[in-house]
N, C-alpha and C. Protein backbone atom coordinates (compact mmCIF):
# COMPACT_ATOMS: atom_id res chain seq x y z
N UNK A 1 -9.37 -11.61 -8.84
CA UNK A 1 -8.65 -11.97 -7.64
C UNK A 1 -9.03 -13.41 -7.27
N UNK A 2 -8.06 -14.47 -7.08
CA UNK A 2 -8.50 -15.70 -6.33
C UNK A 2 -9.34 -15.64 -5.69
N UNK A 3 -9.98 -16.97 -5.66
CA UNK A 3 -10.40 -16.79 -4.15
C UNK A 3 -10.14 -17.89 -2.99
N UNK A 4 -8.99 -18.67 -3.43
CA UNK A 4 -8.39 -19.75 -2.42
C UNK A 4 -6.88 -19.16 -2.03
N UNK A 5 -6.75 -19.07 -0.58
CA UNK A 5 -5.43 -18.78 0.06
C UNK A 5 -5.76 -17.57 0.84
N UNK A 6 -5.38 -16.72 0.94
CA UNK A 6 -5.25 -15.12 1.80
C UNK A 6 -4.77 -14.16 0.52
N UNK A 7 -5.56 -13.91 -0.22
CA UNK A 7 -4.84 -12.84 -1.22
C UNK A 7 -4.21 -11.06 0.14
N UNK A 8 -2.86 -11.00 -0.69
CA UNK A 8 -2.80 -9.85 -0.48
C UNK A 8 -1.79 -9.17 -1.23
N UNK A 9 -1.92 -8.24 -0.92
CA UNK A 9 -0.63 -7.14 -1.84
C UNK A 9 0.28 -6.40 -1.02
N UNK A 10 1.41 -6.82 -1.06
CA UNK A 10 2.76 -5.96 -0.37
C UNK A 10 3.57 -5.35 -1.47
N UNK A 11 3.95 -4.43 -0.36
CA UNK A 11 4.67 -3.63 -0.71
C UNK A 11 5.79 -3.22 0.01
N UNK A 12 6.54 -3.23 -1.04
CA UNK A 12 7.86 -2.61 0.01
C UNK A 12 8.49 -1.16 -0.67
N UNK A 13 8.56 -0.13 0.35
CA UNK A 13 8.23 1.19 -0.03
C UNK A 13 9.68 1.78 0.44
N UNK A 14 9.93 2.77 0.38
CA UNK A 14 11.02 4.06 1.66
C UNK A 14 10.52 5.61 1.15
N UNK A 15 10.93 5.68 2.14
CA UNK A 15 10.82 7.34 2.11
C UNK A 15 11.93 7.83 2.77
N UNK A 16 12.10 9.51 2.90
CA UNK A 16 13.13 9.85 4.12
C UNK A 16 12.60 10.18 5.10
N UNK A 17 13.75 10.88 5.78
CA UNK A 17 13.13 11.03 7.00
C UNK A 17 12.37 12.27 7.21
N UNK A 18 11.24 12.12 8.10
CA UNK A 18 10.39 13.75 8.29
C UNK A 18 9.33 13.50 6.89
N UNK A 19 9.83 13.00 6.32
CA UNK A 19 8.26 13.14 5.15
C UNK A 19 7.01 12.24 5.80
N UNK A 20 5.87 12.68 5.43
CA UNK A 20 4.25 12.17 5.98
C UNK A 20 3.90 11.40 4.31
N UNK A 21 3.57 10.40 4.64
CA UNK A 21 2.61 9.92 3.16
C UNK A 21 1.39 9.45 3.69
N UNK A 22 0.32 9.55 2.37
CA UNK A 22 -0.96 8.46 2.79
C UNK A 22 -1.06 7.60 1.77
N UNK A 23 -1.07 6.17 2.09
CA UNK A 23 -1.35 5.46 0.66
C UNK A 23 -2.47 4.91 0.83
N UNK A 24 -3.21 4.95 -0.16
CA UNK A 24 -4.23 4.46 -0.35
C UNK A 24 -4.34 3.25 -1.58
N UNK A 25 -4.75 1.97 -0.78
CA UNK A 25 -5.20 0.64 -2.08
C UNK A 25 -6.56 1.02 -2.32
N UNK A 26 -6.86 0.62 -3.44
CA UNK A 26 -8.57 0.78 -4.05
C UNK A 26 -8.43 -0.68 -4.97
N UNK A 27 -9.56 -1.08 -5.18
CA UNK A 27 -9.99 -2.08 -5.98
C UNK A 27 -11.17 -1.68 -6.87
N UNK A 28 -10.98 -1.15 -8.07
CA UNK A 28 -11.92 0.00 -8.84
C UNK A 28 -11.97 1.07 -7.90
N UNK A 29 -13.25 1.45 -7.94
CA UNK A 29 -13.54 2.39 -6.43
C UNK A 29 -13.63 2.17 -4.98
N UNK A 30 -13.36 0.94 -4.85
CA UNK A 30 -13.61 0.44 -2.98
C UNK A 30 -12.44 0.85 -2.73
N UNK A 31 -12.37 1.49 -1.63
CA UNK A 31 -11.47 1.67 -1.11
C UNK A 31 -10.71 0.63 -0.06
N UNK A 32 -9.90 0.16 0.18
CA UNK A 32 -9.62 -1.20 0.71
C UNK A 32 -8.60 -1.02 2.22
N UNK A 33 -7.80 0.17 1.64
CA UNK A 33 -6.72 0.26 2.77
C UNK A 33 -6.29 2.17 2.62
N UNK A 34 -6.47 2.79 3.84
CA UNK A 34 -6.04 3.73 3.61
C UNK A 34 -5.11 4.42 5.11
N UNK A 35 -4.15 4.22 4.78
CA UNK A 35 -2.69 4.30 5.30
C UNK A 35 -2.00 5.40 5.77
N UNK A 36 -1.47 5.74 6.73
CA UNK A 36 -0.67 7.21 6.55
C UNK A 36 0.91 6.57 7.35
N UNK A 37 1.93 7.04 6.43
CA UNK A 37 3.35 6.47 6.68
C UNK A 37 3.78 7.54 7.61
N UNK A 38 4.59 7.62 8.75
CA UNK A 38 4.88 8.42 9.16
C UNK A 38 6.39 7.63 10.29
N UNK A 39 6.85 8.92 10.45
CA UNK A 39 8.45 8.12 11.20
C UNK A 39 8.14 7.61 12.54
N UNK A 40 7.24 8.16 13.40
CA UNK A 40 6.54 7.35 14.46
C UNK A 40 5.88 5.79 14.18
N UNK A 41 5.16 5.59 13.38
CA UNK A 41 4.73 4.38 12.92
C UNK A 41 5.69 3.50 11.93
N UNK A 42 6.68 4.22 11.29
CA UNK A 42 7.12 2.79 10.67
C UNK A 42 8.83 3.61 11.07
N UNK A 43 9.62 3.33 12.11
CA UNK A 43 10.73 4.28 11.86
C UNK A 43 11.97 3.72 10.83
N UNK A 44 11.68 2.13 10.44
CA UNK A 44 12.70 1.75 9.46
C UNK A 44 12.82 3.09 8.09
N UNK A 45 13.85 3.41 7.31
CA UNK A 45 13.03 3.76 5.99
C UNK A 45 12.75 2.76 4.64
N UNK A 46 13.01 2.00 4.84
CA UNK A 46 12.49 0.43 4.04
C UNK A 46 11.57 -0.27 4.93
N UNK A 47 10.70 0.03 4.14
CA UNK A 47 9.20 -0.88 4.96
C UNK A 47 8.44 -1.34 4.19
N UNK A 48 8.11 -2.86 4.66
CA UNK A 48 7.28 -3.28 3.99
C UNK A 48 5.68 -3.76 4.34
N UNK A 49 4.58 -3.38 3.45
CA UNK A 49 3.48 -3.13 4.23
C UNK A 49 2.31 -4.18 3.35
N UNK A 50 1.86 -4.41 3.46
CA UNK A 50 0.94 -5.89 3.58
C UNK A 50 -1.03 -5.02 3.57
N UNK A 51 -1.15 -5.59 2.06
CA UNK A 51 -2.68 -4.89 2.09
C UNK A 51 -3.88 -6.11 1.94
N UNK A 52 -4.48 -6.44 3.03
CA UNK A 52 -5.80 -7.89 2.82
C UNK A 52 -6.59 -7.58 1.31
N UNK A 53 -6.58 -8.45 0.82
CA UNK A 53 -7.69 -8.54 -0.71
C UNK A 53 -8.21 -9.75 -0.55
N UNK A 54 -8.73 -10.13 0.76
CA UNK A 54 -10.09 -10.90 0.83
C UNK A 54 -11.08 -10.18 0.47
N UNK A 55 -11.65 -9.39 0.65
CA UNK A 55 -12.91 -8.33 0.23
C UNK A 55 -13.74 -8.79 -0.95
N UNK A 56 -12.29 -9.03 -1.75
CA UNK A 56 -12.43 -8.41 -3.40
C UNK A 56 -12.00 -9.54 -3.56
N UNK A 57 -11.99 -11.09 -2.95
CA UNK A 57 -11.59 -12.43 -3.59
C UNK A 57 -12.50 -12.73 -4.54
N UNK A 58 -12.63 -13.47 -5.62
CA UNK A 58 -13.35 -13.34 -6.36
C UNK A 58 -14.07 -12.44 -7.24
N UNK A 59 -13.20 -11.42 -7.46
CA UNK A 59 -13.71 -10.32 -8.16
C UNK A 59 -12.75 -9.79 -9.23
N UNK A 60 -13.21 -9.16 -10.24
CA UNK A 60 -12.29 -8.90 -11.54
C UNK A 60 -12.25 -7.32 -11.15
N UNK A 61 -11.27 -6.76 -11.79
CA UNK A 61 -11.38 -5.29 -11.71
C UNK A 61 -9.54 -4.64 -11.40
N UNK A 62 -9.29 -3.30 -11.75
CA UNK A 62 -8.41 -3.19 -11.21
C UNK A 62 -8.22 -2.68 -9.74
N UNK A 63 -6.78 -2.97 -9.54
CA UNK A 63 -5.76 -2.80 -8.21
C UNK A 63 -4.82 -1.78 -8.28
N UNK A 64 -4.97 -0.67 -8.07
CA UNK A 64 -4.48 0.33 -7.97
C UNK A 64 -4.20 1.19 -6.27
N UNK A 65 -2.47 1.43 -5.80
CA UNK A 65 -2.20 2.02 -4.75
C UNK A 65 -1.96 3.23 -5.58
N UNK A 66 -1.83 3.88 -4.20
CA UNK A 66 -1.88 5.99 -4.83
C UNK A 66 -0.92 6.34 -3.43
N UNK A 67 0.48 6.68 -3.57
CA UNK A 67 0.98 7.78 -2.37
C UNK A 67 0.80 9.12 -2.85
N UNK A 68 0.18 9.86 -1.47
CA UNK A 68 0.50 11.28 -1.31
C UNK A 68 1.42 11.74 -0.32
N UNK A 69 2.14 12.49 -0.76
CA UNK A 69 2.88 13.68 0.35
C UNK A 69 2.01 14.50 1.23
N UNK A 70 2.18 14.46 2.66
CA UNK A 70 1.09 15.15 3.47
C UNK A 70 1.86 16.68 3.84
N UNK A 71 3.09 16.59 3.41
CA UNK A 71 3.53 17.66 4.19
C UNK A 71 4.99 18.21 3.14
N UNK A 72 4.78 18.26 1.82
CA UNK A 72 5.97 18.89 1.13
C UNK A 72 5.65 17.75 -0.51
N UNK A 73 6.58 18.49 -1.05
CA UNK A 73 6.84 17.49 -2.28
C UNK A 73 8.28 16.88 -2.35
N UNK A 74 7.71 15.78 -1.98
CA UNK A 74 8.63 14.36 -1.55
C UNK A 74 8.79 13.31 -3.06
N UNK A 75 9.65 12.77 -2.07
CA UNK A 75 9.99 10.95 -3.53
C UNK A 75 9.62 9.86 -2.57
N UNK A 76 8.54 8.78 -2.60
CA UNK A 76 8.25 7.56 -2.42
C UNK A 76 9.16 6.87 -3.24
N UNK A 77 10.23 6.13 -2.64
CA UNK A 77 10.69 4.69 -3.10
C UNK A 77 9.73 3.86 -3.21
N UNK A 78 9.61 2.99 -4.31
CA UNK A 78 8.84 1.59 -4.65
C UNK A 78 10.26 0.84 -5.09
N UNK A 79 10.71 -0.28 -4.22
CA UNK A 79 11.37 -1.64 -4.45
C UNK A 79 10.57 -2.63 -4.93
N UNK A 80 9.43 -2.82 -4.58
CA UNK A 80 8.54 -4.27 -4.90
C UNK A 80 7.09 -4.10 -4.71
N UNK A 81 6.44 -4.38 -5.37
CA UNK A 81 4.90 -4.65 -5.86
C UNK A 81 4.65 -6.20 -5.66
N UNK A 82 3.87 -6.73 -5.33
CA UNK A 82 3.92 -8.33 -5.31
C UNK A 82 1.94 -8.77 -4.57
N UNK A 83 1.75 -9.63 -5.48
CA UNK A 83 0.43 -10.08 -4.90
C UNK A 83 0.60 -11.12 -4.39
N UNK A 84 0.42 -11.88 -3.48
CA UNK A 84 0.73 -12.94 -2.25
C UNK A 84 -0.64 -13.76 -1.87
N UNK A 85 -0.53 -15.05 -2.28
CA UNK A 85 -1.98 -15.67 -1.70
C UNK A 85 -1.39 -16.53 -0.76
């Protein structure tokens, strides 16, 4: 990961409506960002969500997000993955 600028990682996600997700970013095992999508907090269903990787500036390793379904077996849309400094 750099370490000049604001590293971060967005995402732009959807779901429908009434589904619960949690996403979680990790950087190897650190856990970095752990998230829960819900229609109260984001009511668009295209949203795009913004994860800080200052932490881990200067550090090698992988970047791995994880959605779960909190409440059924659902489909997460992924439109875009993108690292941003």
């Amino acid at each position: 990961m750099p370490t000049q600028g604001k590293p971060r990682l967005r995402l732009r996600i959807a779901n429908d409506t009434g589904q619960t997700w949690k996403l979680e970013t990790r950087h190897g095992t650190q856990v970095l960002a752990a998230e829960e999508i819900t229609d109260a907090k984001f009511p668009d269903r295209w949203k795009t969500i913004e994860i800080d990787l200052s932490p881990v500036a200067g550090k090698t390793g992988w970047l791995t997000f994880r959605a779960q379904s909190t409440n059924g077996d659902h489909v997460l849309y992924v439109e875009r993955v993108e690292l941003v400094f």
